[in-house]
Protein backbone atom coordinates (compact mmCIF):
# COMPACT_ATOMS: atom_id res chain seq x y z
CA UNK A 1 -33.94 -31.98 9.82
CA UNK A 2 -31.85 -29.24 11.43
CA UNK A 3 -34.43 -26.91 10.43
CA UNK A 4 -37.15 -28.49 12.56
CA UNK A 5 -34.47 -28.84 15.33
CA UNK A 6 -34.26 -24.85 15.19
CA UNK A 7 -37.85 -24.35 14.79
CA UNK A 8 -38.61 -26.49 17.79
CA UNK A 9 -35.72 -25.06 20.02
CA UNK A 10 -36.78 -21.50 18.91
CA UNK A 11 -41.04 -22.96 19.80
CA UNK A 12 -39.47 -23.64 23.25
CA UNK A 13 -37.46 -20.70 23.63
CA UNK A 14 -40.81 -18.59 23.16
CA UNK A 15 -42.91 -20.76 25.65
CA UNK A 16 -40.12 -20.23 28.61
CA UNK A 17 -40.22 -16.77 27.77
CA UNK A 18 -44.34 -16.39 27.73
CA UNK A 19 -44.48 -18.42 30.79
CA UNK A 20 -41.99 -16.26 32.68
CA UNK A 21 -43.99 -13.69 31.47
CA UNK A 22 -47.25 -14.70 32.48
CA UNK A 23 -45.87 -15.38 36.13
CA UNK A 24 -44.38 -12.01 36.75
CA UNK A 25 -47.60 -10.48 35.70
CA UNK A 26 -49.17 -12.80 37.92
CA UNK A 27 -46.91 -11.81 40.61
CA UNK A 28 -47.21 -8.29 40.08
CA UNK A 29 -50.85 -8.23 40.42
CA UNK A 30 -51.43 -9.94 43.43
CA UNK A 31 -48.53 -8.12 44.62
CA UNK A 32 -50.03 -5.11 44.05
CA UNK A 33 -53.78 -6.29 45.22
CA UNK A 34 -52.12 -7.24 48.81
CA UNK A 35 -50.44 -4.02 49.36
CA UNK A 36 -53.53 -1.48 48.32
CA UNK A 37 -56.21 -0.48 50.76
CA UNK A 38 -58.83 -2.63 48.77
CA UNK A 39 -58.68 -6.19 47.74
CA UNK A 40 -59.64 -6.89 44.12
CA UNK A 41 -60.12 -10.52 44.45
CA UNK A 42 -63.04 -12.23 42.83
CA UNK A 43 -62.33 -15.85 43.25
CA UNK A 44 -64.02 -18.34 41.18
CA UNK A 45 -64.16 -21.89 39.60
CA UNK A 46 -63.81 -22.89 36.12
CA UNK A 47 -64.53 -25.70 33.82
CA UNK A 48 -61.74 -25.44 31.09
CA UNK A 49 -62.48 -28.14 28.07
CA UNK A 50 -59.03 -29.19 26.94
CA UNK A 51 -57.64 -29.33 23.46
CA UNK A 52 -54.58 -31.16 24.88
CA UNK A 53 -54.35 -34.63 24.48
CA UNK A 54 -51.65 -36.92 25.92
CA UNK A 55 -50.66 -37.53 29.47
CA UNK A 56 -48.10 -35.41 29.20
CA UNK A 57 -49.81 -31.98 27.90
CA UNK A 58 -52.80 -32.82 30.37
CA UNK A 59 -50.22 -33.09 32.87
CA UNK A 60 -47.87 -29.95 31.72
CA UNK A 61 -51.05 -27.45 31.56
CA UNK A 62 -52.17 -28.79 35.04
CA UNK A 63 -48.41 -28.19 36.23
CA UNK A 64 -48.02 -25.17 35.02
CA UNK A 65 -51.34 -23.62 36.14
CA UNK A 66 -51.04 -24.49 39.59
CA UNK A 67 -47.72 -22.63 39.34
CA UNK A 68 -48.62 -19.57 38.31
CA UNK A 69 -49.82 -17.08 40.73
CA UNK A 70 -53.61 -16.64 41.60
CA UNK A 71 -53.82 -19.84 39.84
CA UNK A 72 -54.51 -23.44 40.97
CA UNK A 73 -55.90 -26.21 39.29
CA UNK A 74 -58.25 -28.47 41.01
CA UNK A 75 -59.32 -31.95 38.84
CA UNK A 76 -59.18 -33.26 35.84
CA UNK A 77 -62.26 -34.65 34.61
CA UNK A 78 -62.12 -38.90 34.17
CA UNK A 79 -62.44 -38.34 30.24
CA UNK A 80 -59.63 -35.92 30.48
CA UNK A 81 -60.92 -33.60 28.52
CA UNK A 82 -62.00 -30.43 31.49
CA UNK A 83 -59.62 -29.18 33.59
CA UNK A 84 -61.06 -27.42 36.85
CA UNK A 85 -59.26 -24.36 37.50
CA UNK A 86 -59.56 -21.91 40.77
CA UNK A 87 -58.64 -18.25 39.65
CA UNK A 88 -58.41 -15.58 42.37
CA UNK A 89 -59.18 -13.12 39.50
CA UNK A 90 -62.67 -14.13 37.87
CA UNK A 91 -64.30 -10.95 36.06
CA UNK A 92 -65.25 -12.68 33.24
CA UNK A 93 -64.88 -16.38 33.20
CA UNK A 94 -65.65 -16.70 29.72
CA UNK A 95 -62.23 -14.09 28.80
CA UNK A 96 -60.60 -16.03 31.38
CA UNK A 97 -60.57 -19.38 29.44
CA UNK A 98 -60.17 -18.18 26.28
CA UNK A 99 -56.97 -16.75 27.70
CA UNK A 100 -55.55 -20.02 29.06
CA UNK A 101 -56.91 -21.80 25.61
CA UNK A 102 -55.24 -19.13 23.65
CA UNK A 103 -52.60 -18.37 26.22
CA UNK A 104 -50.78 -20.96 27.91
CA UNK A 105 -52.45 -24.40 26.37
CA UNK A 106 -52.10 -23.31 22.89
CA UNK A 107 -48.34 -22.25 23.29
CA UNK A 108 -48.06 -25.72 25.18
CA UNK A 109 -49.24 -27.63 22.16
CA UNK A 110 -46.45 -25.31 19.80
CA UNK A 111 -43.86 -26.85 22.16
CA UNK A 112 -45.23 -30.81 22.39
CA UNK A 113 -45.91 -31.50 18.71
């Protein structure tokens, strides 16, 4: 029992830590694309299908998305499985998702089950 109470305080731990993180390298970059002679932008759309399943993790990765810089999520499809996500930074949209699946929404679902 108070091993799984460690485990799960040490799972959260980790996720404030990534998420922190994640936003100053958000930050940073935009930062740093405002301030030199050339903007870098290359905005974009994308469909994100969700692993995530309750109310809560749909809610927390939709949260914490629109949080982080450059960032903003848009809708939630009705089946609540795709998440519609506006990136400022789109180069590859395919390397962008599997960042957020393997980034944020997989660190999410360490810290909710």
């Amino acid at each position: 029992m108070i091993k799984k109470m460690i485990l799960k305080i040490l799972r959260i731990v980790s996720f404030i830590l990534f998420y922190i993180k994640e936003v100053i390298i958000a930050n940073v970059r935009i930062a740093y694309d405002i301030l030199s002679p050339r903007y870098k932008i290359k905005p974009g759309v994308l469909a994100i299908p969700l692993d995530v399943e309750t109310d809560f993790e749909i809610l927390s990765i939709n949260n914490l998305l629109t949080m982080t810089p450059g960032t903003l999520s848009l809708d939630i499809s009705t089946d609540k499985r795709v998440i519609y996500v506006h990136a400022m930074y789109v180069d590859d949209p395919e390397q962008l998702r599997k960042e957020i699946k393997a980034g944020l929404e997989k660190k999410l679902m360490e810290v909710t089950r």
